[in-house]
C-alpha atoms as a PDB file:
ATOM      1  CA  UNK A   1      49.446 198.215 140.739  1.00  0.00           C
ATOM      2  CA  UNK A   2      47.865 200.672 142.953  1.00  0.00           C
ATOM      3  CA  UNK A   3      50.763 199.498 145.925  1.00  0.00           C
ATOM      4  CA  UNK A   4      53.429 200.313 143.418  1.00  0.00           C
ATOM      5  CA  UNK A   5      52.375 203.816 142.394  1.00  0.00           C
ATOM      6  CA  UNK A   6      51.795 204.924 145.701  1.00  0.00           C
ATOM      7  CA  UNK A   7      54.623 203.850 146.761  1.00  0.00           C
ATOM      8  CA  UNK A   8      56.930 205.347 143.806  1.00  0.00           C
ATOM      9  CA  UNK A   9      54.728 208.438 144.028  1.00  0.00           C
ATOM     10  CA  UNK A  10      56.249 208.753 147.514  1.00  0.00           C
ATOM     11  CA  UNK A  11      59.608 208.008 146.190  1.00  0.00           C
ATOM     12  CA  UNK A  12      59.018 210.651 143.816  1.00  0.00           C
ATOM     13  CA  UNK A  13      58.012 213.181 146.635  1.00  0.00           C
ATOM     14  CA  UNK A  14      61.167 212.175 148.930  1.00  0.00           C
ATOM     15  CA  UNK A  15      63.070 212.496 145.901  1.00  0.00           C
ATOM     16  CA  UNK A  16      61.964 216.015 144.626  1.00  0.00           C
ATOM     17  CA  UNK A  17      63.088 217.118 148.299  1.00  0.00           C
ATOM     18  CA  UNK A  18      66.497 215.610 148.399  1.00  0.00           C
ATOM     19  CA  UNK A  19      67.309 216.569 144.707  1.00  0.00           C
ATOM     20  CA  UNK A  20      66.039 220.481 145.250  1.00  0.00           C
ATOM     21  CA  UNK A  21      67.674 220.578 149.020  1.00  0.00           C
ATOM     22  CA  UNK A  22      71.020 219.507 147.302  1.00  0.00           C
ATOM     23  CA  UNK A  23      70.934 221.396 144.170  1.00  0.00           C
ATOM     24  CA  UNK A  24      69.988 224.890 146.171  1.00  0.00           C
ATOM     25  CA  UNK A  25      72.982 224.176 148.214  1.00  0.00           C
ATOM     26  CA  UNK A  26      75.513 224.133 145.250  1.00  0.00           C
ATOM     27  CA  UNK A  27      73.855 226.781 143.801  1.00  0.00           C
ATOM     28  CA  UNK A  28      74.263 228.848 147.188  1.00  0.00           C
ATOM     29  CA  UNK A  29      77.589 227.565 147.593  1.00  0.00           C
ATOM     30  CA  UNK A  30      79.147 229.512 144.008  1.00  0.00           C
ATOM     31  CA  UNK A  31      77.501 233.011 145.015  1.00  0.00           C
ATOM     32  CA  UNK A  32      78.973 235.523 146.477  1.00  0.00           C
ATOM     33  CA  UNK A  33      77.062 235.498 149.169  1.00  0.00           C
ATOM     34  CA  UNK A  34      78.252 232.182 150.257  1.00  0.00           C
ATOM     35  CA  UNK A  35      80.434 234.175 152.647  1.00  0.00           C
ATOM     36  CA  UNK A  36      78.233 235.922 154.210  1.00  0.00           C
ATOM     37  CA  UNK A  37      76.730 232.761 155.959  1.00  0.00           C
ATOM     38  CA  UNK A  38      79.997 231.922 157.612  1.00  0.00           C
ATOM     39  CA  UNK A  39      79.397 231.354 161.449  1.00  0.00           C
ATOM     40  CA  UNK A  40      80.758 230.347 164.529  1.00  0.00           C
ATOM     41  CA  UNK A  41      79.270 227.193 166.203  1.00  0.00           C
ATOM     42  CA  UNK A  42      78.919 225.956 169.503  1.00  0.00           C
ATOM     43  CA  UNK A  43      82.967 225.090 169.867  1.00  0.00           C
ATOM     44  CA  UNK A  44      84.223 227.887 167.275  1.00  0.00           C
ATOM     45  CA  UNK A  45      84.482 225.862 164.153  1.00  0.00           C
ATOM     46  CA  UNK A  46      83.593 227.816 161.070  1.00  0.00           C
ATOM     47  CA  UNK A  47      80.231 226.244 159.889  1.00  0.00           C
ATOM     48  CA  UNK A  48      78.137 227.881 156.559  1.00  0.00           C
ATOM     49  CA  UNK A  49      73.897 229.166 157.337  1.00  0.00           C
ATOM     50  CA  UNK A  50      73.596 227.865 153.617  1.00  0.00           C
ATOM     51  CA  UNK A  51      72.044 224.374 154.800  1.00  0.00           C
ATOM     52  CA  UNK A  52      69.150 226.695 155.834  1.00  0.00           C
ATOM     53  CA  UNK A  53      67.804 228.607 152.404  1.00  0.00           C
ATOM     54  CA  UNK A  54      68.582 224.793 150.959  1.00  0.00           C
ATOM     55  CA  UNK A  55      66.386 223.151 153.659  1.00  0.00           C
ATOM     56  CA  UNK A  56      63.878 225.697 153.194  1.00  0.00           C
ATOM     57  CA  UNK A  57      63.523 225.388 149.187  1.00  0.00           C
ATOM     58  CA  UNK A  58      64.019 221.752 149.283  1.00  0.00           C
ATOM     59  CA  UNK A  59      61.205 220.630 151.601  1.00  0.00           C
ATOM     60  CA  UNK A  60      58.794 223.556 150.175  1.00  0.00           C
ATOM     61  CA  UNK A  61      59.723 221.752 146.283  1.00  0.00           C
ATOM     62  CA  UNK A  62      58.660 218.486 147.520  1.00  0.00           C
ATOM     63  CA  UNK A  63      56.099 219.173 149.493  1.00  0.00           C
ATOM     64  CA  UNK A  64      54.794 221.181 146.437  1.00  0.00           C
ATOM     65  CA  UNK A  65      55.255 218.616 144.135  1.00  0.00           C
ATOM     66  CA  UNK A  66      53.695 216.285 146.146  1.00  0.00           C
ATOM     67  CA  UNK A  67      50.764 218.247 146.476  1.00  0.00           C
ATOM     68  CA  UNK A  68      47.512 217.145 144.487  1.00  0.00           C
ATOM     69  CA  UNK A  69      45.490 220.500 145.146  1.00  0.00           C
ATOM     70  CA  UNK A  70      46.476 224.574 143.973  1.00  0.00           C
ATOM     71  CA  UNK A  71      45.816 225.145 147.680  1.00  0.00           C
ATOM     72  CA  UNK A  72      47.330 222.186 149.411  1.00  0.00           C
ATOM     73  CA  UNK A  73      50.596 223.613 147.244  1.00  0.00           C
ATOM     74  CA  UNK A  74      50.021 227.321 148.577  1.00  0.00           C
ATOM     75  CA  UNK A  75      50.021 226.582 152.197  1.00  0.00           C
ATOM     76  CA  UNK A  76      52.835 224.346 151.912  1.00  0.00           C
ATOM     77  CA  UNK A  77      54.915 227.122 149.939  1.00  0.00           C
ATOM     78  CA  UNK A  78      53.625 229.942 152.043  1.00  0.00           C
ATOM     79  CA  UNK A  79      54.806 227.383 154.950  1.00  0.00           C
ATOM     80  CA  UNK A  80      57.821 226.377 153.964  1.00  0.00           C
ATOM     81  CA  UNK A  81      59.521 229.720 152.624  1.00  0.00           C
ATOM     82  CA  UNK A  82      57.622 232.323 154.460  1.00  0.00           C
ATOM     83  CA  UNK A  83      59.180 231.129 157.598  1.00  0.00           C
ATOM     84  CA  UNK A  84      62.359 230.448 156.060  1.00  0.00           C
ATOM     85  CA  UNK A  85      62.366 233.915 154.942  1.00  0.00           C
ATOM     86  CA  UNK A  86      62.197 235.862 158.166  1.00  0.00           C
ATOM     87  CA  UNK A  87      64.362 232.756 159.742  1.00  0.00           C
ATOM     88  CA  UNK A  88      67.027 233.892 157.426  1.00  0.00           C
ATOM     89  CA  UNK A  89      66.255 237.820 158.157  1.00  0.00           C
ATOM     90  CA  UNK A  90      67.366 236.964 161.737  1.00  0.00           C
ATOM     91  CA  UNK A  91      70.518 234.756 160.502  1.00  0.00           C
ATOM     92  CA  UNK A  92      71.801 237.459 158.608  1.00  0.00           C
ATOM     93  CA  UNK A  93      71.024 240.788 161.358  1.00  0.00           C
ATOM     94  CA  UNK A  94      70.608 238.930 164.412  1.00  0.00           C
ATOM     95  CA  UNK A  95      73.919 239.025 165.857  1.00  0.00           C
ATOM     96  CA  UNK A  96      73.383 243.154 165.778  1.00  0.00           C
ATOM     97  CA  UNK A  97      73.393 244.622 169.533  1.00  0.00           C
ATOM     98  CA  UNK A  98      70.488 246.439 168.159  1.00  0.00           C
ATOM     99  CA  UNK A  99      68.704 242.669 167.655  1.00  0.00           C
ATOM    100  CA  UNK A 100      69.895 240.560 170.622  1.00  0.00           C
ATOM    101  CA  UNK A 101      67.823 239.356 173.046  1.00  0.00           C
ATOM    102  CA  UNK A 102      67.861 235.604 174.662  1.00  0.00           C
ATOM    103  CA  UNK A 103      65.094 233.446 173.856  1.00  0.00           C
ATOM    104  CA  UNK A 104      61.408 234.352 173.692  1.00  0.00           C
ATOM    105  CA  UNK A 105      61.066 235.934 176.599  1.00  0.00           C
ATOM    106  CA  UNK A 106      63.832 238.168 175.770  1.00  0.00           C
ATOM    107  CA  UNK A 107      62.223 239.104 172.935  1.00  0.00           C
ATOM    108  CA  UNK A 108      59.092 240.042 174.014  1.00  0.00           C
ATOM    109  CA  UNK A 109      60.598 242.070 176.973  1.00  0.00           C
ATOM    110  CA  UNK A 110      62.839 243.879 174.163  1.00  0.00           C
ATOM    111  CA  UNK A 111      59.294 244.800 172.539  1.00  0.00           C
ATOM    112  CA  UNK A 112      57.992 246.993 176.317  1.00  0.00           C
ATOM    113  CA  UNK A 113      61.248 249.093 176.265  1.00  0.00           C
ATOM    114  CA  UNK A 114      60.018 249.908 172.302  1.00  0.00           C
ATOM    115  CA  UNK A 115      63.195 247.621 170.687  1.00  0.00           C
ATOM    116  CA  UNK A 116      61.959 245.244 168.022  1.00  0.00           C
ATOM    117  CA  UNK A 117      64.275 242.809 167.616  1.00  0.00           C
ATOM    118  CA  UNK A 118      65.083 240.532 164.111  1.00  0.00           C
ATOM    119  CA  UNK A 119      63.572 237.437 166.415  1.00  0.00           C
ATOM    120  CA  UNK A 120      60.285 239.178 166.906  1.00  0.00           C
ATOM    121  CA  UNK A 121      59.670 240.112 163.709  1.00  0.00           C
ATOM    122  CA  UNK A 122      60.290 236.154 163.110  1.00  0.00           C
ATOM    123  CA  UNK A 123      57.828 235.331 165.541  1.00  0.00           C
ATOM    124  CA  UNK A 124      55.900 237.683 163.917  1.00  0.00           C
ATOM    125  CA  UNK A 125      56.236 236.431 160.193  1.00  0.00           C
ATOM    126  CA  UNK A 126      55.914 232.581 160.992  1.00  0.00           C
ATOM    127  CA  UNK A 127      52.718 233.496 163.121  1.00  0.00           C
ATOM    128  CA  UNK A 128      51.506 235.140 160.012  1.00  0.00           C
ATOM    129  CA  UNK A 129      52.443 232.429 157.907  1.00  0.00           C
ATOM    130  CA  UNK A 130      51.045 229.991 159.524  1.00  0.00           C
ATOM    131  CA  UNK A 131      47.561 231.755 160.095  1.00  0.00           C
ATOM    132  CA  UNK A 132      47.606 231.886 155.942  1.00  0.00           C
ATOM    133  CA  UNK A 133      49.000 227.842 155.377  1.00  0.00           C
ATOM    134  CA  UNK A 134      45.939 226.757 158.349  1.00  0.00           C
ATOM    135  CA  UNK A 135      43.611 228.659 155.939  1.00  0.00           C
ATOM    136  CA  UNK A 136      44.326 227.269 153.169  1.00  0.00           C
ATOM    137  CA  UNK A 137      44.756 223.511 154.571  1.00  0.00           C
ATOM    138  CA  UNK A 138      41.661 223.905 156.252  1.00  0.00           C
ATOM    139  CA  UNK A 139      39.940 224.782 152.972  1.00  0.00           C
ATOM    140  CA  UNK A 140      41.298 222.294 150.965  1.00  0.00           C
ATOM    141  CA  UNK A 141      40.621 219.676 153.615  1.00  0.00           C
ATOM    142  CA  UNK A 142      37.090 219.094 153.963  1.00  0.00           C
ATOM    143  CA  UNK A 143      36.705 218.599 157.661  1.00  0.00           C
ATOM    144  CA  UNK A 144      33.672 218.928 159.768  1.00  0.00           C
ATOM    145  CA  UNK A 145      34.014 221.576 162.043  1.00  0.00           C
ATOM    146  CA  UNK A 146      31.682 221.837 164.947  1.00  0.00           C
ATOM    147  CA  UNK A 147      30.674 225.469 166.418  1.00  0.00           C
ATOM    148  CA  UNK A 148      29.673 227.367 163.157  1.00  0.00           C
ATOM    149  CA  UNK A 149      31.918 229.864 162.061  1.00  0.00           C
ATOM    150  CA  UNK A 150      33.682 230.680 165.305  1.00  0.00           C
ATOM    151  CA  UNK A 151      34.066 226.983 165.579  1.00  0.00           C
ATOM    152  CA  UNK A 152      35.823 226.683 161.716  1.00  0.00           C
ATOM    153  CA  UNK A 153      37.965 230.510 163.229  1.00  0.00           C
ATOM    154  CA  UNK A 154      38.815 228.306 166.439  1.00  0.00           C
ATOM    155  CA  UNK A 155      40.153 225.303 164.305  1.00  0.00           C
ATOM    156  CA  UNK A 156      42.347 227.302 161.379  1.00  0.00           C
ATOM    157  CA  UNK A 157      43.681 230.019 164.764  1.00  0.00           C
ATOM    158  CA  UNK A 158      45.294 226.004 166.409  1.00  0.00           C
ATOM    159  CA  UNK A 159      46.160 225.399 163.271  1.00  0.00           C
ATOM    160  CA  UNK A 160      48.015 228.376 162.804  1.00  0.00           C
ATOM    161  CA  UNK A 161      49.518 228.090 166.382  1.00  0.00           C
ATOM    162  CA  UNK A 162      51.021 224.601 165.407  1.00  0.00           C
ATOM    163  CA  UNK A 163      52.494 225.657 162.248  1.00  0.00           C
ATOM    164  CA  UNK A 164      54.648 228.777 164.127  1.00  0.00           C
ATOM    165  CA  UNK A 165      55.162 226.586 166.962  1.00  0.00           C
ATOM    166  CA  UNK A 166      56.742 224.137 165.277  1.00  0.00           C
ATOM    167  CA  UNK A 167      58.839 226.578 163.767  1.00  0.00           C
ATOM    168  CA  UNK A 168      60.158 227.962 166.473  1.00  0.00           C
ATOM    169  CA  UNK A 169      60.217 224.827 168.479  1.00  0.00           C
ATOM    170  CA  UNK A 170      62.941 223.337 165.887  1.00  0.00           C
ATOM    171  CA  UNK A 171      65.429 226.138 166.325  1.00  0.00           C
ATOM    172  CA  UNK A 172      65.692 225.370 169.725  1.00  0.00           C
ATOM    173  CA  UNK A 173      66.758 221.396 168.796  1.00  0.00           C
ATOM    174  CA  UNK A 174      69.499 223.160 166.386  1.00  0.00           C
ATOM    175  CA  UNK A 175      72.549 223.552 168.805  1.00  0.00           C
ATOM    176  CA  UNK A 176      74.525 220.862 167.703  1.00  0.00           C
ATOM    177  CA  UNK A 177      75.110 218.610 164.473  1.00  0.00           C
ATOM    178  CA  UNK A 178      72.406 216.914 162.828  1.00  0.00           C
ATOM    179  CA  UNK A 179      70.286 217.036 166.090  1.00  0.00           C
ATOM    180  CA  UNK A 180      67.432 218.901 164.221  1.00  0.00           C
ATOM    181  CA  UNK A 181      67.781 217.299 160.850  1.00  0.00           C
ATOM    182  CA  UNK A 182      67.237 214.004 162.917  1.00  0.00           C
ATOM    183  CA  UNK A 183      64.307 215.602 164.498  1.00  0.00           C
ATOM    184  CA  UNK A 184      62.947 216.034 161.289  1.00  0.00           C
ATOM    185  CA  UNK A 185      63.286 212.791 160.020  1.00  0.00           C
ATOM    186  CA  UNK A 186      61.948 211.088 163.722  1.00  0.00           C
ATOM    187  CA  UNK A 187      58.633 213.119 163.505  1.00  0.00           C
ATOM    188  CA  UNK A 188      58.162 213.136 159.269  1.00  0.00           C
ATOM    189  CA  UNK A 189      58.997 209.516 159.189  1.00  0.00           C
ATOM    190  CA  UNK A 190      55.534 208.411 160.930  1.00  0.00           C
ATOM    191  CA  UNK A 191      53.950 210.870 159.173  1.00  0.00           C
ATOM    192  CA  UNK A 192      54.475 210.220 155.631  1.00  0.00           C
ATOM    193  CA  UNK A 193      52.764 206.867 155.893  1.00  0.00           C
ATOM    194  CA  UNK A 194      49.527 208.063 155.013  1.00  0.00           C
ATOM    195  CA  UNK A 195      48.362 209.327 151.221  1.00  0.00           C
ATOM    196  CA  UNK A 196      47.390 212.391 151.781  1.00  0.00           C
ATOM    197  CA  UNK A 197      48.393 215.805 152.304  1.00  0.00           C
ATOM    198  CA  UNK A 198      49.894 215.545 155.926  1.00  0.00           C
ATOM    199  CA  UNK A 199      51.930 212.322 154.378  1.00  0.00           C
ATOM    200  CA  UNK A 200      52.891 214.350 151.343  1.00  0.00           C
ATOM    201  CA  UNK A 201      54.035 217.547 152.944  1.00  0.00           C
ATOM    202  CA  UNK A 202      55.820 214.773 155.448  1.00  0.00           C
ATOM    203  CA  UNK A 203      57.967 213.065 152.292  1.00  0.00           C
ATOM    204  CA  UNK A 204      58.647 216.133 151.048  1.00  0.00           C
ATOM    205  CA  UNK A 205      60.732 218.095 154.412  1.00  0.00           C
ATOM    206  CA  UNK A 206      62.213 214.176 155.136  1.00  0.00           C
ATOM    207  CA  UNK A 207      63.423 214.269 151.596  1.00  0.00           C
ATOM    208  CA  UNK A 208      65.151 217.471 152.488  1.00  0.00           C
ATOM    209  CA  UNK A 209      66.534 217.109 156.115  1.00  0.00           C
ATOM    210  CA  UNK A 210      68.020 213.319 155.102  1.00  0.00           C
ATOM    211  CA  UNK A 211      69.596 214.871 152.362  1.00  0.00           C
ATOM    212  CA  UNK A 212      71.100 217.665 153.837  1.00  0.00           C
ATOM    213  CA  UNK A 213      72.335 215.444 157.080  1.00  0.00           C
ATOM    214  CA  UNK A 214      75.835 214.587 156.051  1.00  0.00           C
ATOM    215  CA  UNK A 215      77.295 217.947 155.945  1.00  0.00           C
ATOM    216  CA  UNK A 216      75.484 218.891 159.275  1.00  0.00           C
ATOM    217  CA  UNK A 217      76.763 215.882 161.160  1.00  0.00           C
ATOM    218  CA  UNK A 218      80.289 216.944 159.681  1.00  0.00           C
ATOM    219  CA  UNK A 219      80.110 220.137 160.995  1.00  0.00           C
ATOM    220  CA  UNK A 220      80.141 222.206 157.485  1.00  0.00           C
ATOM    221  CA  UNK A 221      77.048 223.881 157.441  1.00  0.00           C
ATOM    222  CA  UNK A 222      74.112 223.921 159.978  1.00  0.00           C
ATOM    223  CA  UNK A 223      70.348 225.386 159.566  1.00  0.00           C
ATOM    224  CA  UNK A 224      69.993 228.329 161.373  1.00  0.00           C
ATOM    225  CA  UNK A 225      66.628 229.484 162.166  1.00  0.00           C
ATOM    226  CA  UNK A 226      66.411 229.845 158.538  1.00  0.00           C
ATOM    227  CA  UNK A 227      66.131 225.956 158.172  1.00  0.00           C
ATOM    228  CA  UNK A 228      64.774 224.916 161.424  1.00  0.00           C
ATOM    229  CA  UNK A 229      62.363 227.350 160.683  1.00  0.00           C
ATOM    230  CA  UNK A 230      60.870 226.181 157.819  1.00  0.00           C
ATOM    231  CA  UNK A 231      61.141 222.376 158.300  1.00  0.00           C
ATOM    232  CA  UNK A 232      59.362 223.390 161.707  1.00  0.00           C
ATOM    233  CA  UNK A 233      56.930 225.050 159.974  1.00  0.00           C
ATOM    234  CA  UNK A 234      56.162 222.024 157.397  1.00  0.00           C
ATOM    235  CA  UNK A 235      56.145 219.571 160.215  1.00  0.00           C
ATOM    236  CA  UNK A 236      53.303 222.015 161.924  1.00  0.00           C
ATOM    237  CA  UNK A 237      51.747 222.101 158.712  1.00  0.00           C
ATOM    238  CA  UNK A 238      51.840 218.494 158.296  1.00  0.00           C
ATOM    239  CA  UNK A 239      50.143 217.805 162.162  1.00  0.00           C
ATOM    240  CA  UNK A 240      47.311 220.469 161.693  1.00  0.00           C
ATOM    241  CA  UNK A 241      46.488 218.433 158.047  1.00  0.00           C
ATOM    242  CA  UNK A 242      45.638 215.788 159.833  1.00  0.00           C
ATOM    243  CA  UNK A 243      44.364 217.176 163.472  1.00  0.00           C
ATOM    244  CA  UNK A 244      40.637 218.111 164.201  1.00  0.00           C
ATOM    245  CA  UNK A 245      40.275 221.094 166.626  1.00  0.00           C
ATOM    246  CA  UNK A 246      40.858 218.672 169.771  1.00  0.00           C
ATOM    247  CA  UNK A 247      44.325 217.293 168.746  1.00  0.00           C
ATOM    248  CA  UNK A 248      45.496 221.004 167.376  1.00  0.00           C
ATOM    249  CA  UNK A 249      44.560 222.088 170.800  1.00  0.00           C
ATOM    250  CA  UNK A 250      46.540 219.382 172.587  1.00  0.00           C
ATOM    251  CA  UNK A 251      49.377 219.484 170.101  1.00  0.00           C
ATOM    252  CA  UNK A 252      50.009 223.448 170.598  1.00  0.00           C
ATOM    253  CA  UNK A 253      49.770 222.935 174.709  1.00  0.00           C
ATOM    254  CA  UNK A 254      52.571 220.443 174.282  1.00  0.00           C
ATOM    255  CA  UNK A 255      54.328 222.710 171.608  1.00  0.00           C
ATOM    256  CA  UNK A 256      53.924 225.754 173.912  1.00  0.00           C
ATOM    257  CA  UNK A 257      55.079 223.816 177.210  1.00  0.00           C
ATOM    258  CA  UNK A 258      58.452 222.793 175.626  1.00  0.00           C
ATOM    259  CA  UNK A 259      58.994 226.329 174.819  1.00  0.00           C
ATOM    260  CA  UNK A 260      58.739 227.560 177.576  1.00  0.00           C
ATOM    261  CA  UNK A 261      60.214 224.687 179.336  1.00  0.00           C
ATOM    262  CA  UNK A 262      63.415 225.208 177.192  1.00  0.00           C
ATOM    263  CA  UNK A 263      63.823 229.071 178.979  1.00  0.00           C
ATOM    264  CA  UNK A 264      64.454 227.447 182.004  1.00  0.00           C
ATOM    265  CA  UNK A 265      65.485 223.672 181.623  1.00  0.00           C
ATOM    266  CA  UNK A 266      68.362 223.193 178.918  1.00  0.00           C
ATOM    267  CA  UNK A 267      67.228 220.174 176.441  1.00  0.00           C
ATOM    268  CA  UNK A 268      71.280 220.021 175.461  1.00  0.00           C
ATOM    269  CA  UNK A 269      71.542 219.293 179.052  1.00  0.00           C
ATOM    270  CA  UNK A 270      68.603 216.842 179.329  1.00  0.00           C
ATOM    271  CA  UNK A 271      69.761 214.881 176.480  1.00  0.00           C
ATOM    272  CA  UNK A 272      73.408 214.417 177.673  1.00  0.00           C
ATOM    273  CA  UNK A 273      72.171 212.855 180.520  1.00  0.00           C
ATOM    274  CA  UNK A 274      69.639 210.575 179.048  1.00  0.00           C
ATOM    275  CA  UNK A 275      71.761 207.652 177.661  1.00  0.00           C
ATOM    276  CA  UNK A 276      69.379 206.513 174.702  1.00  0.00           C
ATOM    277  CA  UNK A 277      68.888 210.026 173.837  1.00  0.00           C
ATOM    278  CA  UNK A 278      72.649 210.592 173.944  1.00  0.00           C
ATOM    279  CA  UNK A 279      73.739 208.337 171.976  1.00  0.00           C
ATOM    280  CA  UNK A 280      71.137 209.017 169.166  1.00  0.00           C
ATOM    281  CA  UNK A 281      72.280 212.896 169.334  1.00  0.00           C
ATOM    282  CA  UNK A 282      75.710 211.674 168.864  1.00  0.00           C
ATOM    283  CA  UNK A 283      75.357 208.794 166.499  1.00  0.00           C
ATOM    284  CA  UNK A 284      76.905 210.104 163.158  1.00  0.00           C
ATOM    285  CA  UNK A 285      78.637 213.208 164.373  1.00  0.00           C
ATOM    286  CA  UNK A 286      82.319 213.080 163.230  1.00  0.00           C
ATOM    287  CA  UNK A 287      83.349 213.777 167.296  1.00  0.00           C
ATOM    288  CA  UNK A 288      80.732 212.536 169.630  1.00  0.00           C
ATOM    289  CA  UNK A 289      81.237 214.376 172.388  1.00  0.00           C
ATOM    290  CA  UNK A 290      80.304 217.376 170.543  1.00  0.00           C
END
C-alpha cells in the first residue's frame, strides 16, 4: 500500500504540472495579450513567448502541490515565478536598443558605461530569488551544516548560486525546438525518484516541460527566458534540496564553466556535430534539420 501511494502521489504531482502548464496556456492564448508574445525564431517562423508564463505557473503549481511543508512551497513558488517574472520582463523589452547586449558578458560590460540592461536586471532578480528559495530550503531541510553560522551562510549563498545558475544556464539550451523542454525532462527525470522535496519539486517542472513539448517541437510557441528561466530555476532548486555544501560547490563550478564556456564555444554547434546528441536534439522536431 505504501508503493502505491507514493507512487500515485507522484502521479498526482506530474499531473498538477501538466494540467496547470496546459490550462495557463489556453488561458494566455484568449487574451489580448496573446499578441504581444509573437516572435521571430531562429529561421523566421512566427513562434508565441506564451509557452513561457505557462511553463513558469505550471511547474511552480506542481511543485507546490507537491510540497509537504509552508516553506518547502515558498521557495519553490518564489523559485519558480520570481524568475519567470523578470525572464518575461526581458521577453517583453529586451529587443529595445536601449536593452541589447550579447550574452553575460555583454551585460555586465553594458552595466561600466552606466546602461542597465532588461538581462541584468534578470540576473539580478533570479540571483535574488534564489538567495530567498536556498533560505527557505535550507530551513525546511534539516541538514547538518559544518562551520557555525558562516558555515550554514556558505551553504544557503551555493545554494542560491545553483538556483540562478540554473536559470540562466537553460536559456542558453533554448535556441531551437524542444531542446530545453528535453533538458528538463533529462535532468528532472533522475531526480524525481526520490520522496522528498528535491523529487517533488522534480515531478512537478517534468510535469510541465512534457506537457508543454508538443507545441515547442512544432514550432508554435517556445519558452523564452521567461520559461527556461523558471524551469532552470526549479531544477537549481531541486539540486541544492538535495546537495550538502560540497556538491553545491561542485555543481555551481560546473554550472558557471558552461556559462562561460557557451560565450565562446557555441553548444548549437557542439551538438550538431555530436551524432547521439544530434539526433536526440532533432528527434521529434517536425523538420530535423532545424
Amino acid at each position: 500500500m505504501g508503493f502505491l501511494s507514493r507512487n500515485a502521489r507522484k502521479l498526482l504531482i506530474v499531473g498538477a504540472g501538466a494540467v496547470a502548464a496546459r490550462a495557463a496556456m489556453k488561458a494566455i492564448s484568449s487574451t489580448s495579450a496573446a499578441s504581444t508574445l509573437e516572435r521571430r525564431n531562429h529561421h523566421g517562423g512566427i513562434v508565441s513567448l506564451k509557452e513561457g508564463p505557462a511553463a513558469a505557473i505550471g511547474a511552480t503549481t506542481g511543485a507546490v502541490i507537491g510540497a509537504r511543508r509552508p516553506s518547502e512551497a515558498a521557495a519553490a513558488a518564489i523559485a519558480g515565478l520570481g524568475s519567470g517574472a523578470v525572464g518575461l520582463y526581458d521577453d517583453v523589452v529586451g529587443a529595445r536598443p536601449e536593452h541589447t547586449a550579447k550574452g553575460l558578458r555583454g551585460h555586465l560590460l553594458a552595466l561600466t558605461e552606466g546602461r542597465v540592461t532588461s538581462g541584468a536586471l534578470k540576473v539580478l532578480g533570479a540571483g535574488l530569488s534564489g538567495l530567498a528559495a536556498a533560505a527557505l530550503i535550507d530551513a525546511d531541510g534539516g541538514r547538518e551544516v559544518r562551520g557555525g553560522k558562516i558555515g550554514r551562510v556558505t551553504h544557503t549563498m551555493l545554494g542560491a548560486g545553483v538556483i540562478a545558475g540554473m536559470a540562466n544556464l537553460m536559456n542558453l539550451f533554448d535556441l531551437r525546438p524542444g531542446r530545453a523542454l528535453k533538458v528538463a525532462t533529462a535532468v528532472t527525470g533522475p531526480l524525481s525518484g526520490r520522496d522528498d522535496a528535491s523529487g517533488r519539486i522534480a515531478l512537478g517542472t517534468m510535469g510541465a516541460a512534457s506537457a508543454l513539448l508538443p507545441e515547442d517541437l512544432s514550432e508554435e510557441t517556445m519558452l523564452g527566458d521567461c520559461g527556461a528561466n523558471a524551469l532552470g530555476a526549479l531544477m537549481g532548486l531541486s539540486l541544492a534540496a538535495r546537495s550538502g555544501p560540497v556538491v553545491r560547490g561542485a555543481l555551481l563550478a560546473g554550472i558557471t564553466a558552461l556559462t562561460l564556456t557557451s560565450e565562446k564555444v557555441s553548444f548549437t554547434q557542439v551538438i550538431a556535430d555530436t551524432p547521439v546528441l544530434r539526433h536526440l536534439d532533432e528527434f521529434g522536431r517536425k523538420s530535423p534539420n532545424r
